[in-house]
PDB file of N, CA and C in Angstrom:
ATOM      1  N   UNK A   1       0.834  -1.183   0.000  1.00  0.00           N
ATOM      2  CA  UNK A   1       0.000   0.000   0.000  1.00  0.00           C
ATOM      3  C   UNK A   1       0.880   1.247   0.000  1.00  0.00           C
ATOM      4  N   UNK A   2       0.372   1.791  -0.701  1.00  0.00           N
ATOM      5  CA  UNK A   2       1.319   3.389  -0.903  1.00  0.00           C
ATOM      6  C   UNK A   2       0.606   3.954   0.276  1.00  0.00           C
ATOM      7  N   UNK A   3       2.155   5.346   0.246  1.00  0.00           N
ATOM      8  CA  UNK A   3       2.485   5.806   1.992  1.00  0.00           C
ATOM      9  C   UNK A   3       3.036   6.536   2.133  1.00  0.00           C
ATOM     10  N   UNK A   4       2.392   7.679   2.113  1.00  0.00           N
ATOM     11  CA  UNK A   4       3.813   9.416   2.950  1.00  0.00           C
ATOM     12  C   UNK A   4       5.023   8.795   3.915  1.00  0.00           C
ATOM     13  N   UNK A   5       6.115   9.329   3.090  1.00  0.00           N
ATOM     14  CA  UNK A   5       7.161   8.840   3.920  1.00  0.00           C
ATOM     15  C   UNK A   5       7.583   9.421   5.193  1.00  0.00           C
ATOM     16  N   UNK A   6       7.294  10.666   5.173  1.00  0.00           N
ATOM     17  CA  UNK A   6       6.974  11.716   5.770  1.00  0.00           C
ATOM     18  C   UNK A   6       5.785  11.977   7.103  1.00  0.00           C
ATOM     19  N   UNK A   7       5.372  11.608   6.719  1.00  0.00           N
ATOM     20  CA  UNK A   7       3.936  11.660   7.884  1.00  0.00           C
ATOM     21  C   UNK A   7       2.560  10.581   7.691  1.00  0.00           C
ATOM     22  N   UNK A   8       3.235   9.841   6.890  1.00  0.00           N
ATOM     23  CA  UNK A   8       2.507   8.755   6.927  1.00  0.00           C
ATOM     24  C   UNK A   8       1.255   8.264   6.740  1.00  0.00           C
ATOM     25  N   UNK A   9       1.000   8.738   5.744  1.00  0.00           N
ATOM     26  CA  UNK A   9      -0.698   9.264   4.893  1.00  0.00           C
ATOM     27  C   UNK A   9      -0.617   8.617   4.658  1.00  0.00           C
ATOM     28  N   UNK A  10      -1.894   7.611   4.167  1.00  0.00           N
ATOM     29  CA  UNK A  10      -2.669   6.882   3.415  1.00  0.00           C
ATOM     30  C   UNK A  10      -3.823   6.746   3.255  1.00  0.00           C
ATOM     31  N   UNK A  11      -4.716   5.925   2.268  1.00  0.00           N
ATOM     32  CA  UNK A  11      -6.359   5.816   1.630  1.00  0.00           C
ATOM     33  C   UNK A  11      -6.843   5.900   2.992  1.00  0.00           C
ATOM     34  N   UNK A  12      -8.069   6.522   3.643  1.00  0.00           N
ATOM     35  CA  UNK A  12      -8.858   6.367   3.862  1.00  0.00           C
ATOM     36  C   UNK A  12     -10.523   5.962   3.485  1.00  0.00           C
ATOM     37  N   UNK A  13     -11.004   5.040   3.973  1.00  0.00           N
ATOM     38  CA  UNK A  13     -12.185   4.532   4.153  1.00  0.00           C
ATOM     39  C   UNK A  13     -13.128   5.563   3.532  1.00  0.00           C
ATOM     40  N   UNK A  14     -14.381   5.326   2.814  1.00  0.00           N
ATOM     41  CA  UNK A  14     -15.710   6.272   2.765  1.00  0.00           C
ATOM     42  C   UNK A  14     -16.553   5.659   3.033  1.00  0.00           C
ATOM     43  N   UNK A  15     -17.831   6.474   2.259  1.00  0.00           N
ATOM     44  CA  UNK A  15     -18.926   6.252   1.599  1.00  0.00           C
ATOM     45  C   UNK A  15     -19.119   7.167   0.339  1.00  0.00           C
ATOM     46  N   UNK A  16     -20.010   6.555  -0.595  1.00  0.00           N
ATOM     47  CA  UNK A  16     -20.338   7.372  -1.676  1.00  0.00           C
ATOM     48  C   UNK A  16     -21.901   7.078  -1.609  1.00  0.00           C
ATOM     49  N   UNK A  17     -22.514   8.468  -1.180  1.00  0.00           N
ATOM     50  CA  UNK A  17     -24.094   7.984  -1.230  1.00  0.00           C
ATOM     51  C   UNK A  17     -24.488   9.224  -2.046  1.00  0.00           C
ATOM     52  N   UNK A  18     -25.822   8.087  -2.450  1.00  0.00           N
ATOM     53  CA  UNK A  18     -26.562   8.683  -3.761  1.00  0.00           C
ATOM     54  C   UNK A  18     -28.073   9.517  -2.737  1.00  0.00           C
ATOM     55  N   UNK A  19     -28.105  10.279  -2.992  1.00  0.00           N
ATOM     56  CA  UNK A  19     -29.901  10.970  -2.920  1.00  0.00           C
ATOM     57  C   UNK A  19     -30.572  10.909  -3.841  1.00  0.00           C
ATOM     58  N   UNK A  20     -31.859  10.952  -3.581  1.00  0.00           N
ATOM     59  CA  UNK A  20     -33.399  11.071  -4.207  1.00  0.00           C
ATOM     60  C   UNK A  20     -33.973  11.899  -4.395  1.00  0.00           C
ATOM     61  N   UNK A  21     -34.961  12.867  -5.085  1.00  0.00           N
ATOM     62  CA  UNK A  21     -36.122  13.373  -4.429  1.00  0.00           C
ATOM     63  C   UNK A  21     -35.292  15.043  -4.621  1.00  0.00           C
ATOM     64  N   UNK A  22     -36.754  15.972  -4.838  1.00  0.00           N
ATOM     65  CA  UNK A  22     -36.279  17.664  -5.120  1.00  0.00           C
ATOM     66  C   UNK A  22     -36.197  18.057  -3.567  1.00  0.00           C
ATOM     67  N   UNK A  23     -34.805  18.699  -3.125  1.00  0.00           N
ATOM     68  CA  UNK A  23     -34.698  19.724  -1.829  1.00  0.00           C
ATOM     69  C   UNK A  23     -35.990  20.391  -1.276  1.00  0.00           C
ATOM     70  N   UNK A  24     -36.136  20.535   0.235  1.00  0.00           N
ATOM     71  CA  UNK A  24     -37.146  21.170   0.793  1.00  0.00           C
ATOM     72  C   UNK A  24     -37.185  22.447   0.053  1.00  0.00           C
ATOM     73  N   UNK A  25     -36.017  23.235   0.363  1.00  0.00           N
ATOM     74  CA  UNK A  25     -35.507  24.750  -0.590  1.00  0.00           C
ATOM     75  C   UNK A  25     -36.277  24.958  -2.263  1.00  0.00           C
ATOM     76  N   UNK A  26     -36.316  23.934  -2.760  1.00  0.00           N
ATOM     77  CA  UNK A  26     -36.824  24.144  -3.861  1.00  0.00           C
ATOM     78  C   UNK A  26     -38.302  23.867  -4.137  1.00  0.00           C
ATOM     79  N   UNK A  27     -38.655  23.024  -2.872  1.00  0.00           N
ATOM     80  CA  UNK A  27     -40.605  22.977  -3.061  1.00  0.00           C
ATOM     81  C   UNK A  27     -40.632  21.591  -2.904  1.00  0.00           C
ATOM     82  N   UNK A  28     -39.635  20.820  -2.492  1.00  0.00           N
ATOM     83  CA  UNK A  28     -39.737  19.276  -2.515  1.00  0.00           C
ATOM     84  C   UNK A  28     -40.145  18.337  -1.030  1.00  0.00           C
ATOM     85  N   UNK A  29     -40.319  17.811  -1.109  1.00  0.00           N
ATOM     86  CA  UNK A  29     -40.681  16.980   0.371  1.00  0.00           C
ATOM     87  C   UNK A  29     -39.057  16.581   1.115  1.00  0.00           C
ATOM     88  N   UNK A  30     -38.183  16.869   0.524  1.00  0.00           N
ATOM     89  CA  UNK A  30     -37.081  16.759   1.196  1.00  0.00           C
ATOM     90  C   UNK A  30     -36.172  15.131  -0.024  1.00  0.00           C
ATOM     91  N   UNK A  31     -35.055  15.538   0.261  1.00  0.00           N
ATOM     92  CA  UNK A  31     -33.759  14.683  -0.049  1.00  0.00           C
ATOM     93  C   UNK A  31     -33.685  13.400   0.419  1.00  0.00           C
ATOM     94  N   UNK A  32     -33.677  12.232   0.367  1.00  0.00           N
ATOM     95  CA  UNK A  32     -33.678  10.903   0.809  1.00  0.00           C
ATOM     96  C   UNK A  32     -32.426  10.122   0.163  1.00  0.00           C
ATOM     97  N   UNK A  33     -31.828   9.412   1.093  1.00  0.00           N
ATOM     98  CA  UNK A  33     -30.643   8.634   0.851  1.00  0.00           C
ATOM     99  C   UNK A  33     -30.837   7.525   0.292  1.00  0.00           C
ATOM    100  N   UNK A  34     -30.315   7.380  -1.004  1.00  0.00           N
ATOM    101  CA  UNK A  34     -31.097   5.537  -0.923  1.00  0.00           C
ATOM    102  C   UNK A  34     -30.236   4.577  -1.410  1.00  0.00           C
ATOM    103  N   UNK A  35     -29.326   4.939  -1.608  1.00  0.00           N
ATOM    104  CA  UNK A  35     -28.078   3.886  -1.427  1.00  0.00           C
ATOM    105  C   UNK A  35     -26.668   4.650  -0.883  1.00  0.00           C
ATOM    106  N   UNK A  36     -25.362   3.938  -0.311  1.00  0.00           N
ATOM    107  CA  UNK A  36     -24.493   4.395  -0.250  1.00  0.00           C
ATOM    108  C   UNK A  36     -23.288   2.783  -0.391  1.00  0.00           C
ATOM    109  N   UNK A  37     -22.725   3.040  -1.116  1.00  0.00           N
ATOM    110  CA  UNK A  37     -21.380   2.345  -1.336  1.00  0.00           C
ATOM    111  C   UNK A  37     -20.020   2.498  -0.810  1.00  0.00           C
ATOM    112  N   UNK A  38     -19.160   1.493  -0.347  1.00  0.00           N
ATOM    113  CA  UNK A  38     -17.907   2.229   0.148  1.00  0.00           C
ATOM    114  C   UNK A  38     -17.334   2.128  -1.389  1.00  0.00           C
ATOM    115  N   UNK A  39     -15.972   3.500  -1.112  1.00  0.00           N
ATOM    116  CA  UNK A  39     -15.048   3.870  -1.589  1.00  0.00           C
ATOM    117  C   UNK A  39     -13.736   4.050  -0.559  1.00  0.00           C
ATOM    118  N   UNK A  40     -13.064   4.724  -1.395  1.00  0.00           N
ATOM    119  CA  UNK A  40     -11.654   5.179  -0.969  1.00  0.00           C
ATOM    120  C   UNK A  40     -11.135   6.442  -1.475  1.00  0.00           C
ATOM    121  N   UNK A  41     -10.743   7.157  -0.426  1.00  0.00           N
ATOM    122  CA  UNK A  41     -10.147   8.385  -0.228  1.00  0.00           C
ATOM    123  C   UNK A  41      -8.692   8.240  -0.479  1.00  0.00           C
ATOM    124  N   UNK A  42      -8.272   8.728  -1.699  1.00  0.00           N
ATOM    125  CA  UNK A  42      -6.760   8.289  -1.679  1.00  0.00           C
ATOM    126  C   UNK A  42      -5.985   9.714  -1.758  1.00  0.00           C
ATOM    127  N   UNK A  43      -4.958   9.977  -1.091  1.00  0.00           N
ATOM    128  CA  UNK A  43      -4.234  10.866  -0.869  1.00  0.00           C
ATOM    129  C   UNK A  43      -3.323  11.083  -2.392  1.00  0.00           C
ATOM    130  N   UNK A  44      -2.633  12.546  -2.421  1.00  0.00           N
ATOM    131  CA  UNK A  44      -2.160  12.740  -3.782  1.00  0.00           C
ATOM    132  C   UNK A  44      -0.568  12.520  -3.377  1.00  0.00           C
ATOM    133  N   UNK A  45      -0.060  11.022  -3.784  1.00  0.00           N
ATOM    134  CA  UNK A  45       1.416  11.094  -3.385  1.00  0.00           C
ATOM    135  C   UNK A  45       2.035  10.840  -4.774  1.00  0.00           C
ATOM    136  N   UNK A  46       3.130  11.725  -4.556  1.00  0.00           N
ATOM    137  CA  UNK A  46       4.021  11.936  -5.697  1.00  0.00           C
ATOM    138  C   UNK A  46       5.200  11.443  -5.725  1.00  0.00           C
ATOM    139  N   UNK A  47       5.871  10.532  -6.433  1.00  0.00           N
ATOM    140  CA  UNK A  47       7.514   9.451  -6.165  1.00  0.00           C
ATOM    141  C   UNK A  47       8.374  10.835  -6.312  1.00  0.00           C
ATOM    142  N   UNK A  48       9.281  10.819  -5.428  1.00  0.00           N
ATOM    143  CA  UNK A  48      10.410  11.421  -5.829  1.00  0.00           C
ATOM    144  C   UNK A  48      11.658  11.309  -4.676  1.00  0.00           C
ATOM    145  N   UNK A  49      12.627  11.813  -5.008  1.00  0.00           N
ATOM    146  CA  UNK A  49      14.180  11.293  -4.585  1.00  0.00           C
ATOM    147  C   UNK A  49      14.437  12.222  -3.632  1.00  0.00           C
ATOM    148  N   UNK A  50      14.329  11.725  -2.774  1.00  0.00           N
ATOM    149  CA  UNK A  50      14.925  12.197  -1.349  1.00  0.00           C
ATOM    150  C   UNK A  50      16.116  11.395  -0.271  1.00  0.00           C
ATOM    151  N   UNK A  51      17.068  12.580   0.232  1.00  0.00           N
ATOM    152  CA  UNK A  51      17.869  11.923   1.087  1.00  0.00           C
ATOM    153  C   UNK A  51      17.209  11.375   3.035  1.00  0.00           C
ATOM    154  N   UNK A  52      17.258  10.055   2.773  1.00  0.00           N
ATOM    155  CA  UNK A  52      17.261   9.716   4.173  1.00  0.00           C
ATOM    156  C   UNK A  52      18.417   8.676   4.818  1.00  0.00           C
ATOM    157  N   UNK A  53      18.935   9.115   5.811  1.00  0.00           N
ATOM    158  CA  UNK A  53      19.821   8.702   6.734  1.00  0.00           C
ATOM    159  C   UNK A  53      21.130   8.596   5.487  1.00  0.00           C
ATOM    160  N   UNK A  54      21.453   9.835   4.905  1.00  0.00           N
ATOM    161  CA  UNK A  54      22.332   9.731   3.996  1.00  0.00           C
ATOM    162  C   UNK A  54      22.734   9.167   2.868  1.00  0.00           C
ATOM    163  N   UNK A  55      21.346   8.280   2.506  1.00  0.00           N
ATOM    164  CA  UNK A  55      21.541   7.808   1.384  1.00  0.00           C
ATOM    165  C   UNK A  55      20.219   8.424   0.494  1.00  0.00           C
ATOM    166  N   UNK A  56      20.244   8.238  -0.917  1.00  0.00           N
ATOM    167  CA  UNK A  56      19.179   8.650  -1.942  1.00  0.00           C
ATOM    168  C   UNK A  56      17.889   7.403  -1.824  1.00  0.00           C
ATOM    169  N   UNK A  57      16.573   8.041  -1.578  1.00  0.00           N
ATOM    170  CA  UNK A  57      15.931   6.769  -1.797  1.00  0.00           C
ATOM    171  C   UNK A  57      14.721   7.347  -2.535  1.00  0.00           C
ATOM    172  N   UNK A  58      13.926   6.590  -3.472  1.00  0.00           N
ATOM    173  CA  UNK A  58      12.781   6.878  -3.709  1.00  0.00           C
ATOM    174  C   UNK A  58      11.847   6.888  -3.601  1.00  0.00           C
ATOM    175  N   UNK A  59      10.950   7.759  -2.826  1.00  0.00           N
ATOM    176  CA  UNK A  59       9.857   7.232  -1.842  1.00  0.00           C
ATOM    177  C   UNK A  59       8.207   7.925  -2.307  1.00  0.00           C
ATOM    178  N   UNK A  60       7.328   8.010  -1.902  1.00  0.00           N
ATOM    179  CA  UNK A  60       6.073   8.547  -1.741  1.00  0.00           C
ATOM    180  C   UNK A  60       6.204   9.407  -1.134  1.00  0.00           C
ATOM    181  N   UNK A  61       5.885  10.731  -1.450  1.00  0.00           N
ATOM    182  CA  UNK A  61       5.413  12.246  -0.598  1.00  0.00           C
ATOM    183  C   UNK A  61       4.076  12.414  -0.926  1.00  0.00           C
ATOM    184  N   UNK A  62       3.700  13.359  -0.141  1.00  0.00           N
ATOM    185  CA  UNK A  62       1.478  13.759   0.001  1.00  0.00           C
ATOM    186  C   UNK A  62       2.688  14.980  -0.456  1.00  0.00           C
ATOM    187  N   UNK A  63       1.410  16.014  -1.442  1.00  0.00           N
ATOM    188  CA  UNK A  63       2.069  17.045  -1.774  1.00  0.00           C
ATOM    189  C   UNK A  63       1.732  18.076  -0.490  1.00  0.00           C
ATOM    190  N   UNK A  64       1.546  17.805   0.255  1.00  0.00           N
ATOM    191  CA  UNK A  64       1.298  18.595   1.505  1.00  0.00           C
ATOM    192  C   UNK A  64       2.680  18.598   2.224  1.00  0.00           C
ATOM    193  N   UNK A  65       3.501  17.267   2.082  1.00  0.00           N
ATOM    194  CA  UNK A  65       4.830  17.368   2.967  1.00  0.00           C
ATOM    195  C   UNK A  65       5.698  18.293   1.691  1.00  0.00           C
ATOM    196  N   UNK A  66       5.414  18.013   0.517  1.00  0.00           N
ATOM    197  CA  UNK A  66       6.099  18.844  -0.855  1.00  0.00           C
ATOM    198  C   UNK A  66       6.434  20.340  -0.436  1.00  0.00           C
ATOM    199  N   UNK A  67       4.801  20.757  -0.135  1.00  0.00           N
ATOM    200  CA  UNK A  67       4.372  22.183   0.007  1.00  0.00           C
ATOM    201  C   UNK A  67       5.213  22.556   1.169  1.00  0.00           C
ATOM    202  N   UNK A  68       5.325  21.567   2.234  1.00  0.00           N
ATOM    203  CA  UNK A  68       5.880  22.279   3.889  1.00  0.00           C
ATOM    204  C   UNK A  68       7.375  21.918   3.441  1.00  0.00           C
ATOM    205  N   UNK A  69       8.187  21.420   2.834  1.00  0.00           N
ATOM    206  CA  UNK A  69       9.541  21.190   2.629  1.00  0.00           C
ATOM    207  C   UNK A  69      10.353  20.431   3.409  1.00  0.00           C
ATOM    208  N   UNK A  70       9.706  19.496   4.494  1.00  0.00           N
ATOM    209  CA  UNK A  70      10.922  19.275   5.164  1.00  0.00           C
ATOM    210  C   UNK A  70      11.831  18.582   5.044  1.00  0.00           C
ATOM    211  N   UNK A  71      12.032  17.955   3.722  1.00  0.00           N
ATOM    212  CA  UNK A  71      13.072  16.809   3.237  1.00  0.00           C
ATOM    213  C   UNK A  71      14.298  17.532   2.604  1.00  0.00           C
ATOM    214  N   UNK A  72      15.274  16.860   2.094  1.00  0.00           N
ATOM    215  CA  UNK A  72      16.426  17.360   1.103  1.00  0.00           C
ATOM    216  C   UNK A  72      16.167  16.427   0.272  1.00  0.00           C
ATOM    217  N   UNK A  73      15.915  17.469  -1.480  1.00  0.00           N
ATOM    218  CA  UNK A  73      16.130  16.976  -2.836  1.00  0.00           C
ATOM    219  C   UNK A  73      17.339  16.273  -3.511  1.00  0.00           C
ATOM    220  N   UNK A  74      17.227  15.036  -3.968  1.00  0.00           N
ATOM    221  CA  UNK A  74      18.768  14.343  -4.642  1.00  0.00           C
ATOM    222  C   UNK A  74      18.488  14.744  -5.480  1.00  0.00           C
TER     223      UNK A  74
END
């Protein structure tokens, strides 16, 4: 399973549910749920070359550890 090397992100669990029926807001008797399916929430990790414990390795980053910088680029 892919994995922030960094802070250690990965897929989380869902649901994907469907509604029914026109909104109260619009004149309707209201919204009704009528199925929901699991899915997966997958995080945006990007391969790239970073130094750890002095050597080059190629790992998974969330572009969130990208954005905060705390690694060194090979």
């Amino acid at each position: 399973m892919k994995k922030c090397a960094i802070c250690g992100k990965t897929a989380q669990t869902g649901r994907k549910v469907v509604r029914k029926g026109l909104p109260k807001k619009k004149g309707g008797t209201g919204s009704k749920i009528t199925r929901s399916s699991k899915r997966k929430f997958l995080p945006n990790l990007q391969k790239t070359r970073i130094m750890i414990k002095g050597k080059a390795q190629r790992v998974y980053l969330c572009t969130k550890c990208i954005k905060k910088g705390n690694f060194r680029k090979v």
